[in-house]
C-alpha atoms as a PDB file:
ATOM      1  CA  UNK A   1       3.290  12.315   0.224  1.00  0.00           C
ATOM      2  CA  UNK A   2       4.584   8.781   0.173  1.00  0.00           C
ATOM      3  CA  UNK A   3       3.281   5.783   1.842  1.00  0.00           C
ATOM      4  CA  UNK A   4       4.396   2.161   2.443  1.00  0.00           C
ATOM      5  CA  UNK A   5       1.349  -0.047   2.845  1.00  0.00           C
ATOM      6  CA  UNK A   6       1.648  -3.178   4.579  1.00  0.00           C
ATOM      7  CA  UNK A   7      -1.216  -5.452   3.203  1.00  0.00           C
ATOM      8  CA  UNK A   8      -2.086  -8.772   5.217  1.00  0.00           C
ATOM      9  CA  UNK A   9      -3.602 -11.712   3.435  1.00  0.00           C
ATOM     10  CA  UNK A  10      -6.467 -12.884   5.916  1.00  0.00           C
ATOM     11  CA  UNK A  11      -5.744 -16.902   5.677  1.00  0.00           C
ATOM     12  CA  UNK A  12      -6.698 -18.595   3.139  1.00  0.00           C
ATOM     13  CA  UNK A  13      -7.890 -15.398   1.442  1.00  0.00           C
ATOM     14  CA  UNK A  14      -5.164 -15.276  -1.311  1.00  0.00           C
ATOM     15  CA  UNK A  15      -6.573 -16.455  -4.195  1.00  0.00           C
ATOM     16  CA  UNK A  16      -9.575 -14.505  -3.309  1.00  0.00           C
ATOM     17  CA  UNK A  17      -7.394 -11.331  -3.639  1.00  0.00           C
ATOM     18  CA  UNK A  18      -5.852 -12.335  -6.960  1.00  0.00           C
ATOM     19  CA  UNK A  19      -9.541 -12.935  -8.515  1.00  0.00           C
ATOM     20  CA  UNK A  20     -10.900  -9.835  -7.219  1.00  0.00           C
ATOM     21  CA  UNK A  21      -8.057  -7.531  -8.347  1.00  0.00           C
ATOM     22  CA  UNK A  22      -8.663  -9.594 -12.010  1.00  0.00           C
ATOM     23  CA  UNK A  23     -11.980  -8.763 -12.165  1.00  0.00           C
ATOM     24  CA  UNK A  24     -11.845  -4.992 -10.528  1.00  0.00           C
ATOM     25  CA  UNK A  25      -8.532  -3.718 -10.606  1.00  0.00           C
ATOM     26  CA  UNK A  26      -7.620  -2.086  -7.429  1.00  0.00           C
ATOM     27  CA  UNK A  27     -10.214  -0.026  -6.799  1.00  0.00           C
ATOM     28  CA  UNK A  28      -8.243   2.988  -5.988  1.00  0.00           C
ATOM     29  CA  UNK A  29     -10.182   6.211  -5.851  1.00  0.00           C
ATOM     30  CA  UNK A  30      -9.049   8.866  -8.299  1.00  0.00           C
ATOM     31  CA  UNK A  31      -6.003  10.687  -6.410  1.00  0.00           C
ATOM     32  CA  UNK A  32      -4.510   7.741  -4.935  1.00  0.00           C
ATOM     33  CA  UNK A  33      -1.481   6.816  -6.954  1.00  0.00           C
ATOM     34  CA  UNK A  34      -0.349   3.549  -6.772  1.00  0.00           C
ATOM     35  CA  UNK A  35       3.670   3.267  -7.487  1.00  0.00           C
ATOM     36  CA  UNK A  36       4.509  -0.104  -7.108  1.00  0.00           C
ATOM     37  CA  UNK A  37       4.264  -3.254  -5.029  1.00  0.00           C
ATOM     38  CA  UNK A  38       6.006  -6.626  -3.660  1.00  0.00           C
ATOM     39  CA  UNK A  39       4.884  -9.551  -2.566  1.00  0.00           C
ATOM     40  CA  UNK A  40       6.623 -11.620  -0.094  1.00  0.00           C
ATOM     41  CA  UNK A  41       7.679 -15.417  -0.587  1.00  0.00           C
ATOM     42  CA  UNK A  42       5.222 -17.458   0.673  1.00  0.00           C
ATOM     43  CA  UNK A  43       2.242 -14.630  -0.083  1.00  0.00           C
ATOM     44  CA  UNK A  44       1.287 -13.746   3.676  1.00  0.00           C
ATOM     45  CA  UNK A  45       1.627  -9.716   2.725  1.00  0.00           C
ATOM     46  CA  UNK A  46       2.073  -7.116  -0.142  1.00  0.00           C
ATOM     47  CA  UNK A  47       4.168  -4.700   0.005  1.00  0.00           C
ATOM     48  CA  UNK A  48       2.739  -1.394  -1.803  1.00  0.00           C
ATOM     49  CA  UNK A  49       4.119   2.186  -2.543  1.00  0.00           C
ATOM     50  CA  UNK A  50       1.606   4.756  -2.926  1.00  0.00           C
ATOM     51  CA  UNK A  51       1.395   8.477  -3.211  1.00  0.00           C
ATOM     52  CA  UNK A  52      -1.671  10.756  -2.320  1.00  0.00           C
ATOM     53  CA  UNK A  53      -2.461  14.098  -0.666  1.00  0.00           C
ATOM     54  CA  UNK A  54      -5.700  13.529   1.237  1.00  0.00           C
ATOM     55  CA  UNK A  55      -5.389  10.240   3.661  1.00  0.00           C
ATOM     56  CA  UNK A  56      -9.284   9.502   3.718  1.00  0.00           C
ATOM     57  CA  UNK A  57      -8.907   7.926  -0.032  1.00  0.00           C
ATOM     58  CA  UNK A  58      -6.702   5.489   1.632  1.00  0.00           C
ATOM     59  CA  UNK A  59      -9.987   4.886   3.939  1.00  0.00           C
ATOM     60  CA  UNK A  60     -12.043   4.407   0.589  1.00  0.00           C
ATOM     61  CA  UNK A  61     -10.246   1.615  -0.591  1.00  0.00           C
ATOM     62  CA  UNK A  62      -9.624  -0.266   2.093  1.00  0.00           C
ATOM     63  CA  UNK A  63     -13.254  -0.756   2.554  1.00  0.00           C
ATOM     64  CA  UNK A  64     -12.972  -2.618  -0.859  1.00  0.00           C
ATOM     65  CA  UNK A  65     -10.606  -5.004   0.384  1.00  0.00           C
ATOM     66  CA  UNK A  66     -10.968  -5.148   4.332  1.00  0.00           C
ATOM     67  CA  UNK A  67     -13.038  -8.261   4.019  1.00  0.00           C
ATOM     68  CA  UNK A  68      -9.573  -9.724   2.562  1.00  0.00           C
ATOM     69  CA  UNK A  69      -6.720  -8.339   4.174  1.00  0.00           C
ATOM     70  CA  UNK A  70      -5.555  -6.233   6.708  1.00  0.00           C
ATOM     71  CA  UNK A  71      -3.612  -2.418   6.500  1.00  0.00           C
ATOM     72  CA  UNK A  72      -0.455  -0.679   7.367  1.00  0.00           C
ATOM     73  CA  UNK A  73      -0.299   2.926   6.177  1.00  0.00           C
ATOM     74  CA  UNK A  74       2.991   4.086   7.028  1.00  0.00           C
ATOM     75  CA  UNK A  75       4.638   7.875   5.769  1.00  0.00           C
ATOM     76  CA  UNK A  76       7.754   6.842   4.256  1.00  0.00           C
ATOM     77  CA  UNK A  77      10.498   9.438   3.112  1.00  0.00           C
ATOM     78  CA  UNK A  78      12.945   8.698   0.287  1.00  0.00           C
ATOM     79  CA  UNK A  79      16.464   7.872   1.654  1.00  0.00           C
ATOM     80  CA  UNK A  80      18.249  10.272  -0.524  1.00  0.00           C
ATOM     81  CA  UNK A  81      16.005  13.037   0.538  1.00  0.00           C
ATOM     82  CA  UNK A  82      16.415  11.560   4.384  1.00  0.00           C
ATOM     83  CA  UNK A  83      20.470  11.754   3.977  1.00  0.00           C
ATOM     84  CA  UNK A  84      20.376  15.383   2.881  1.00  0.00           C
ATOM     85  CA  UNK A  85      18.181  16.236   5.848  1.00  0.00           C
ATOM     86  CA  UNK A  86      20.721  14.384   7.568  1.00  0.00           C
ATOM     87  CA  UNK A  87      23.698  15.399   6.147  1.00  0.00           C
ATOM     88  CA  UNK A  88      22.876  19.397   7.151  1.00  0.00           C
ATOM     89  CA  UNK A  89      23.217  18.167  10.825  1.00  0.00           C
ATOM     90  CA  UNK A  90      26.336  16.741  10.189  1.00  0.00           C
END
């Protein structure tokens, strides 16, 4: 299943983020898939696509980084696979 995470920079806490994921990666627990990721303008949140089965590895790593930022886990459904659903009803 797919997820888009909302990750909130705590203030200040940026460049803490940056050296951490330098020194340990992203500490992802094998089985959560990490697809890709934005990060806005003025660095106040990342923007994160993820993939994963079993929703308590999402719990494992953000006890890596909860001292750091704050999470939104939200199920997210690919638009082309949304407009055939959609398209049936049609």
């Amino acid at each position: 299943m797919l997820f888009m995470v909302i990750e909130r920079f705590k203030d200040g806490k940026t460049k803490e983020i940056y050296r951490r994921f330098q020194e340990k990666g992203r500490m992802m627990p094998e089985g959560l898939k990490y697809i890709h990721s934005w990060v806005e303008v003025n660095c106040d949140r990342c923007f994160q696509l993820m993939e994963c089965d079993d929703l308590s590895l999402f719990q494992e790593w953000i006890l890596q980084w909860q001292d750091l930022a704050t999470f939104e886990i939200i199920p997210v459904v690919p638009s082309k696979q949304t407009a055939e659903i959609v398209n049936k009803t049609l």
